[in-house]
Protein backbone atom coordinates (compact mmCIF):
# COMPACT_ATOMS: atom_id res chain seq x y z
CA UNK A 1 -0.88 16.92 -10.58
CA UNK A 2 -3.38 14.26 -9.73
CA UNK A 3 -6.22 15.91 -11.31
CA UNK A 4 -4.35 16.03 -14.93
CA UNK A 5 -4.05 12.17 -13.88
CA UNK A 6 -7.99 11.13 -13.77
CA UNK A 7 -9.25 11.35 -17.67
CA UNK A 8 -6.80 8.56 -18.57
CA UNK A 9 -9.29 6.58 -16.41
CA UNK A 10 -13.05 8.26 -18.37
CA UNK A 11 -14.62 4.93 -19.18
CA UNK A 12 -12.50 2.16 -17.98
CA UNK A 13 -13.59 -0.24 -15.69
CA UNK A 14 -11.66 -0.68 -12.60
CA UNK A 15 -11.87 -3.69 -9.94
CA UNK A 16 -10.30 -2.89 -7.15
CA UNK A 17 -9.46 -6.03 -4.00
CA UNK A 18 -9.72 -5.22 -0.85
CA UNK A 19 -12.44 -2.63 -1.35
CA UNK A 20 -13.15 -1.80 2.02
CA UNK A 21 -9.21 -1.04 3.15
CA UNK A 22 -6.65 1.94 3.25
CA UNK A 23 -5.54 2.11 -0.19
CA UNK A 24 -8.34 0.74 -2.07
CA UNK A 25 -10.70 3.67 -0.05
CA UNK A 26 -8.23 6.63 -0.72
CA UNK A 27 -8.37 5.26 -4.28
CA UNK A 28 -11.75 5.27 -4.55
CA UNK A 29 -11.99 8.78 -3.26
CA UNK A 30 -10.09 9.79 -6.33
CA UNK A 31 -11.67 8.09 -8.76
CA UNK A 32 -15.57 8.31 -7.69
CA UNK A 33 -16.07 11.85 -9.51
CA UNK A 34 -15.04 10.25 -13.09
CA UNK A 35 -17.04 8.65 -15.30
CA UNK A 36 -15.87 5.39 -14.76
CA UNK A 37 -16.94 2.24 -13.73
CA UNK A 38 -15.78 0.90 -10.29
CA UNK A 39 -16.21 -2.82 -9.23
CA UNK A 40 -15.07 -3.24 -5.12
CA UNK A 41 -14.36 -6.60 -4.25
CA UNK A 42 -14.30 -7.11 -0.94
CA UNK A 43 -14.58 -10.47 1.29
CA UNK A 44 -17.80 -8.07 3.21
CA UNK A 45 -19.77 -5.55 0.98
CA UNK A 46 -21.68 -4.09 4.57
CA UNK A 47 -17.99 -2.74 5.33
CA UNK A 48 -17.68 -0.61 2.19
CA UNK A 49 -18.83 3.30 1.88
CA UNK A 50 -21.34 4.96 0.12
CA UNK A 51 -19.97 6.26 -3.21
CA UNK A 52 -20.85 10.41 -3.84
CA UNK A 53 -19.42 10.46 -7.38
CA UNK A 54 -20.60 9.89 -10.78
CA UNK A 55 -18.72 6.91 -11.17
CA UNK A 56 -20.92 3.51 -11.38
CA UNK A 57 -19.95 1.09 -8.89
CA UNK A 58 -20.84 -2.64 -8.55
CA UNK A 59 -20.11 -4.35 -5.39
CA UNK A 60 -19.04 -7.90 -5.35
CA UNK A 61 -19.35 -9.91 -2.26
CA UNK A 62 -16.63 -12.77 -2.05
CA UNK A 63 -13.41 -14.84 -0.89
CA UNK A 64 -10.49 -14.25 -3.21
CA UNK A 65 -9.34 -17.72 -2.15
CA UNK A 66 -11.97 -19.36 -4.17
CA UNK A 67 -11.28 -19.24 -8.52
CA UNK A 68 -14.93 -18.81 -9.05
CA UNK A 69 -15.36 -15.10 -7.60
CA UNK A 70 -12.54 -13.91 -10.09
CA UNK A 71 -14.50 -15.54 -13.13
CA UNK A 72 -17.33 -12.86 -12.01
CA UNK A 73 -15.21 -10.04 -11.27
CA UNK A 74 -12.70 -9.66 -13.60
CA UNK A 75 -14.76 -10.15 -16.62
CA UNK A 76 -14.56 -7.19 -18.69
CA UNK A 77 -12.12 -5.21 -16.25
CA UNK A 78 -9.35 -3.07 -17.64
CA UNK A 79 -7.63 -2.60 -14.68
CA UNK A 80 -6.92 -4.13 -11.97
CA UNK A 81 -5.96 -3.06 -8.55
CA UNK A 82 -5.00 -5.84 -6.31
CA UNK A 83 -4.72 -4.95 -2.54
CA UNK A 84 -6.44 -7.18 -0.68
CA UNK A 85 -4.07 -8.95 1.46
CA UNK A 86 -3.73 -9.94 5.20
CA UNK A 87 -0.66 -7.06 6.45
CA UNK A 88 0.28 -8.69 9.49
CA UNK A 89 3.94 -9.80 10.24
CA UNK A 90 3.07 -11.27 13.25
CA UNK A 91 -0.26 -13.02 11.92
CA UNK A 92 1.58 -14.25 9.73
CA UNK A 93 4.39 -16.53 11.37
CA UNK A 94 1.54 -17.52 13.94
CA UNK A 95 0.12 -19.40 10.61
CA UNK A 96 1.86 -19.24 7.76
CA UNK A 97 -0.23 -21.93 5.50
CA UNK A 98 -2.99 -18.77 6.05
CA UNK A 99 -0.91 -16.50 5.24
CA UNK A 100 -0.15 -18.61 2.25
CA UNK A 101 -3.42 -18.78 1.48
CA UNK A 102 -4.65 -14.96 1.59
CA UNK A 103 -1.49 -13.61 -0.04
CA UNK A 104 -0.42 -15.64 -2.67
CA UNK A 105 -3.45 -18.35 -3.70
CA UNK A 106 -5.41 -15.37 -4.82
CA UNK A 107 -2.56 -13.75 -6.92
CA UNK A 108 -2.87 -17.24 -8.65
CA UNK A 109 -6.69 -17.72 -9.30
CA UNK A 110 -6.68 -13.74 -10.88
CA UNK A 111 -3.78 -15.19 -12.89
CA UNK A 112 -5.24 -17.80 -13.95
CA UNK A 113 -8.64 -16.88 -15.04
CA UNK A 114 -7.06 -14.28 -17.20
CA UNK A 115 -5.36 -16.60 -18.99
CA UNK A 116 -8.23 -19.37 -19.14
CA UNK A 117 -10.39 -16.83 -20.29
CA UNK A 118 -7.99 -14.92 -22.89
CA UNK A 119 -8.53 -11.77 -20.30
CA UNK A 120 -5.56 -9.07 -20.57
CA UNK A 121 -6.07 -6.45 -17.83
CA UNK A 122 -3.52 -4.00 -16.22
CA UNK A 123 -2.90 -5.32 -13.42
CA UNK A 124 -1.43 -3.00 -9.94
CA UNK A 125 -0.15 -4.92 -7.42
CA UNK A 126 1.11 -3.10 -3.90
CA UNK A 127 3.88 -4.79 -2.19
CA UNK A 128 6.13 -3.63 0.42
CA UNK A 129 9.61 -2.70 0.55
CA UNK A 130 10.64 -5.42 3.57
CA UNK A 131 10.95 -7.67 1.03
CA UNK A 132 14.52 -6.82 0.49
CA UNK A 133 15.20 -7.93 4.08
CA UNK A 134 17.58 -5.90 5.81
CA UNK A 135 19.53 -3.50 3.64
CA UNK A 136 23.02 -3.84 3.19
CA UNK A 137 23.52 -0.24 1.90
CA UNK A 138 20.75 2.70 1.78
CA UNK A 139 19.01 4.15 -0.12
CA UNK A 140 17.24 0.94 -1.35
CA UNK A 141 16.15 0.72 -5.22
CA UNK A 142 15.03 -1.64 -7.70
CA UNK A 143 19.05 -3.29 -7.83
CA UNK A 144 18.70 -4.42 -4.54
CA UNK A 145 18.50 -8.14 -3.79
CA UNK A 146 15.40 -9.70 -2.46
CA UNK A 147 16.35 -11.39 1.17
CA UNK A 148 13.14 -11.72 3.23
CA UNK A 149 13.20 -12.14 6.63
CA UNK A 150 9.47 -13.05 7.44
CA UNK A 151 7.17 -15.24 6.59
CA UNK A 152 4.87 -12.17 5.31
CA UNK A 153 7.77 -10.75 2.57
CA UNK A 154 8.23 -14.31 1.54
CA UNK A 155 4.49 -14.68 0.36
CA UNK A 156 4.69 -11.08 -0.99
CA UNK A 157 7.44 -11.62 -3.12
CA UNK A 158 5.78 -15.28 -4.06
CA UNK A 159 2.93 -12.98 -5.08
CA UNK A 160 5.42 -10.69 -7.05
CA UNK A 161 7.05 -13.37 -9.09
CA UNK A 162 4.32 -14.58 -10.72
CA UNK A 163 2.68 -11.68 -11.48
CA UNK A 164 6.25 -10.60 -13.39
CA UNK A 165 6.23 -14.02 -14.62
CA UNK A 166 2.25 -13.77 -16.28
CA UNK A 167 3.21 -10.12 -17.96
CA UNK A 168 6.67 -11.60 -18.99
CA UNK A 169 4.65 -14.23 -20.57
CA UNK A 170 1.67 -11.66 -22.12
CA UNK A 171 -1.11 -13.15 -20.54
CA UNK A 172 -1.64 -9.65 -18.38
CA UNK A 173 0.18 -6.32 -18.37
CA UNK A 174 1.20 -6.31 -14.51
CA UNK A 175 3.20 -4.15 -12.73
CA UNK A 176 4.26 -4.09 -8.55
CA UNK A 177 4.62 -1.18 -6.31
CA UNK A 178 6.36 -1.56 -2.78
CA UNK A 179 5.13 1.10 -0.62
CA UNK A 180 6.99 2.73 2.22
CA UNK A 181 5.52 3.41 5.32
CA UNK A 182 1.88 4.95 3.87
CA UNK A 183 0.53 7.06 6.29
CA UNK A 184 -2.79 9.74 5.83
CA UNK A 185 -6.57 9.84 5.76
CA UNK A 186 -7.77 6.65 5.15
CA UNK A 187 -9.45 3.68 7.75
CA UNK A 188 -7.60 2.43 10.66
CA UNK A 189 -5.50 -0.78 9.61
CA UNK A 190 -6.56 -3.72 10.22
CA UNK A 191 -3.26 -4.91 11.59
CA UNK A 192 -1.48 -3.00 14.82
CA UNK A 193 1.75 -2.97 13.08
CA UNK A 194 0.58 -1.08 10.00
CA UNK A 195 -0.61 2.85 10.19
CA UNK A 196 1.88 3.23 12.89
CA UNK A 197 2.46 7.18 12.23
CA UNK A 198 -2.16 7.19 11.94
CA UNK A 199 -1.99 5.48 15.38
CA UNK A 200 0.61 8.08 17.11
CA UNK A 201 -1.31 11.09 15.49
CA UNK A 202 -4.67 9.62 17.32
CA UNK A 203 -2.62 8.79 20.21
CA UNK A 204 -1.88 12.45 20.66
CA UNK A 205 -5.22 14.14 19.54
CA UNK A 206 -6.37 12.09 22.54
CA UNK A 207 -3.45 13.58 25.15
CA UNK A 208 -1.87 10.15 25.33
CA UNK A 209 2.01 9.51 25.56
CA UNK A 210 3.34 7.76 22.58
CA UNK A 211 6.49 5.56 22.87
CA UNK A 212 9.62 4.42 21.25
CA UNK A 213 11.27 1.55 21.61
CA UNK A 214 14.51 1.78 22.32
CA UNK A 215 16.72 4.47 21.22
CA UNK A 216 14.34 4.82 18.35
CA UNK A 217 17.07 5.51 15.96
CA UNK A 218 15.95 3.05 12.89
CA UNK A 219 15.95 5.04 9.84
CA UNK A 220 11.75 5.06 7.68
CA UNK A 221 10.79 6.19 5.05
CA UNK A 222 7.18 7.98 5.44
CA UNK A 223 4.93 7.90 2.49
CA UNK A 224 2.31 10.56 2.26
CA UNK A 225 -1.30 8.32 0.92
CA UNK A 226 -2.01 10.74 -1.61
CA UNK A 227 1.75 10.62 -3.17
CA UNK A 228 1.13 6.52 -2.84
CA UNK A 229 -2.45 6.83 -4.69
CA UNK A 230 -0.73 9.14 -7.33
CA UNK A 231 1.66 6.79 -8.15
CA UNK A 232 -0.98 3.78 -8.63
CA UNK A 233 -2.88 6.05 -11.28
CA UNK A 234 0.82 7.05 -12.98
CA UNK A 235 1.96 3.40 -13.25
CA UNK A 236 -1.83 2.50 -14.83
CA UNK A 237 -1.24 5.02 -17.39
CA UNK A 238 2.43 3.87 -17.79
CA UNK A 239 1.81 0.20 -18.01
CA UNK A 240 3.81 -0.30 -20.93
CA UNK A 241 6.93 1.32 -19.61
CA UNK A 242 6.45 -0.65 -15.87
CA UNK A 243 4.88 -4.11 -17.25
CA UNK A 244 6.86 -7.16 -15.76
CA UNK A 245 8.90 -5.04 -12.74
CA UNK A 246 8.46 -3.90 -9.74
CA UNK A 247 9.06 -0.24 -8.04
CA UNK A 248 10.72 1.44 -4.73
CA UNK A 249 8.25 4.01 -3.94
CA UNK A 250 8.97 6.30 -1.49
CA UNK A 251 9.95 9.82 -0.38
CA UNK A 252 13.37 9.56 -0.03
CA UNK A 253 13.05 11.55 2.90
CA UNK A 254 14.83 9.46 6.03
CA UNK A 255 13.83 10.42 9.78
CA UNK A 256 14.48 8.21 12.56
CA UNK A 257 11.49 7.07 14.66
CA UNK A 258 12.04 9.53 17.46
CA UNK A 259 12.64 12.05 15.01
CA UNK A 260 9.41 10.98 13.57
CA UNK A 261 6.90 10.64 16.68
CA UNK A 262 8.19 13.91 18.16
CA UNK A 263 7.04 15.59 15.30
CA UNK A 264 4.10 13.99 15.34
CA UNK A 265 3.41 15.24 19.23
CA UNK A 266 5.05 18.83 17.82
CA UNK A 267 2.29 19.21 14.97
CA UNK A 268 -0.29 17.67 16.87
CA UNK A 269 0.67 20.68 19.88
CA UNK A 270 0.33 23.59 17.26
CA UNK A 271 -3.38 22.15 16.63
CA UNK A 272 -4.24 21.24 20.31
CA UNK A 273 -2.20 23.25 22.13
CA UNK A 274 -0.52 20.18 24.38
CA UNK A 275 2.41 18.75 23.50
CA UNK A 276 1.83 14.74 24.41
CA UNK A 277 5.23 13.38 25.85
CA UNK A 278 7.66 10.89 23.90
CA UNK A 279 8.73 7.89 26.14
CA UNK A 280 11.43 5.17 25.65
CA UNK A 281 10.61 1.76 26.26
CA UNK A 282 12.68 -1.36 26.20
CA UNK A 283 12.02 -3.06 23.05
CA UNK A 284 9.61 -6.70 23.27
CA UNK A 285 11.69 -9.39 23.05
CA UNK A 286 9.15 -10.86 20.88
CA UNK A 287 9.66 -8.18 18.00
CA UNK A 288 10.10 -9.32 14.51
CA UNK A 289 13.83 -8.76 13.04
CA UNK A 290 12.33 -6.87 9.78
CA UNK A 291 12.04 -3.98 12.51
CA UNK A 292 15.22 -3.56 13.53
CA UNK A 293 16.19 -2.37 10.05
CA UNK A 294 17.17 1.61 8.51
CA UNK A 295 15.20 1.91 5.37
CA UNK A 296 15.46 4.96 2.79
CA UNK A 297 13.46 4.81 -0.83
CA UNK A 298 15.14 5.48 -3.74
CA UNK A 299 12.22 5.97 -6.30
CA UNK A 300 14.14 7.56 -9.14
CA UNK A 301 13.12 4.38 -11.14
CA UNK A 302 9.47 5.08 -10.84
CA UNK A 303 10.17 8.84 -11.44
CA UNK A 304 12.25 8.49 -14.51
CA UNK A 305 9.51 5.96 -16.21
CA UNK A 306 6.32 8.10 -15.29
CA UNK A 307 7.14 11.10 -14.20
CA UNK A 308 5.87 10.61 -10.55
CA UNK A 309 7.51 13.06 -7.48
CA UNK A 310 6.30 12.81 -4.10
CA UNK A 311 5.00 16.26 -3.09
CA UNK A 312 4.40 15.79 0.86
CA UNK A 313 7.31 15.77 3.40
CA UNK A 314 6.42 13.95 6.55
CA UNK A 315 5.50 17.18 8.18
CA UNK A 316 3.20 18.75 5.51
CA UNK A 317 1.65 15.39 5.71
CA UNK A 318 0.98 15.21 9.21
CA UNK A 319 -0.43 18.74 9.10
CA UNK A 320 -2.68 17.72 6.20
CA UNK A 321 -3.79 14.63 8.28
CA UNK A 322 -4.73 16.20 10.87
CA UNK A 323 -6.75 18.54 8.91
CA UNK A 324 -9.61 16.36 8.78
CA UNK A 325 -9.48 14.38 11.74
């Protein structure tokens, strides 16, 4: 499917924030072999990978905080892919004006120097799906009401709003996806609440216990990355369709988070050939309230405007992850 995806993208250029993270990497990946040109913003160019394809790639050095790095990178772009972003719940109520600051100031300057400049790029933005809050009912689509419950979905949906409010406008053709619990190949996260199936399948490749707090009975949603990197490239190509909204993207698939480490320590036993045990702690008292919450996608949205279906359940994808670690 993904490869039928790719010649949409022959000859556009691309900037893509956050250049040296998860998504913007896997991304990357998938688009270095086209003919294509590929700008990577990222706040440190020394952190980024070499690039095998035969797409050309510019780096760009720079703090998204500041209006004048956008004037240089956007400038001819046709798409956009915004993911730069500090991830951290936790960093974030320690300081929320930074938070502020890294989440939703930079949202503003690409905003803005598109419409100084007369600029009209595609613009992909990935949010999260905590920005509902706590779900009243499940499964959780685009009807459901925004209530945030950290300082971190707050600034996201910020973020949100005035991208939907630009494209609503015309000045850009923007569109938001909120992502699901992405695991796969990809760096390690930069925050220790993020990644957290990545960090029990290298938990377990190294023989260590992993743990559960609680009963671990919350419902997730897990996300395979190359379903979530699909569905960037299908809402690019769909712009039209998406412009001004935002989309659930998930599996659909619900597992509680027993369910889900024990089948990490089951696939990672077929491979190794030692099953790691699964312990239950007594939650931190310090834990945020978004994670105390059940959470099941309901993409049909997305589906039904591009034609996107996630292809990996949670096991397939842990197999396929540890495939090349």
């Amino acid at each position: 499917m993904n490869s039928q995806l790719l010649p949409y993208f022959i000859g556009k250029r691309i900037l893509i924030t956050g250049a040296s993270g998860y998504l913007a990497t896997n991304l990357i990946n998938r688009l270095e072999g086209i003919n294509c040109s590929i700008i990577r913003l990222s706040r440190d160019s020394r952190k980024l990978l070499s690039v095998k394809g035969v797409a050309r790639v510019v780096d760009i050095s720079g703090d998204i905080r500041e209006r004048k790095i956008w004037e240089e990178a956007l400038e001819g772009a046709d798409i956009v892919y915004h993911f730069a972003a500090q991830t951290s719940v936790y960093t974030a109520d320690e300081n929320p004006l930074a938070d502020l600051e890294n989440n939703v100031v930079p949202m503003l300057n690409l905003l803005e120097t598109c419409r100084s400049r007369g600029w009209q790029p595609i613009i992909i933005f990935s949010g999260t799906v905590t920005e509902v809050g706590i779900p009243k009912s499940l499964p959780v689509d685009e009807t459901h009401k925004d209530c945030p419950v950290t300082i971190y979905d707050i600034h996201k949906l910020m973020a949100e709003n005035y991208l939907k409010h630009y494209s609503q406008r015309g000045i850009v053709q923007g569109a938001i996806l909120r992502l699901s619990n992405v695991y796969g190949p990809g760096p390690k996260s930069s925050s220790n609440d993020r990644g957290v199936i990545n960090m029990m399948i290298a938990k377990a490749l190294k023989g260590e216990p992993l743990t559960v707090y609680g009963k671990g009975d919350f419902l997730r949603d897990y996300t395979y990355i190359d379903d979530v990197i699909a569905a960037f490239l299908m809402a690019a190509m769909n712009i039209k369709e998406l412009s001004g909204r935002h989309f659930v993207i998930g599996s659909g698939q619900a597992h509680t988070l027993a369910e889900a480490f024990n089948l990490v320590a089951d696939r990672v036993a077929v491979k190794t050939g030692k099953r790691v045990p699964v312990n239950h702690i007594a939650p931190s008292r310090s834990r945020s309230p978004i994670e105390e919450r059940n959470f099941v996608a309901d993409p049909e949205q997305f589906s039904e405007a591009t034609g996107w279906h996630h292809r990996y359940a949670l096991s397939e994808g842990i197999d396929q992850t540890l495939e090349v670690l």
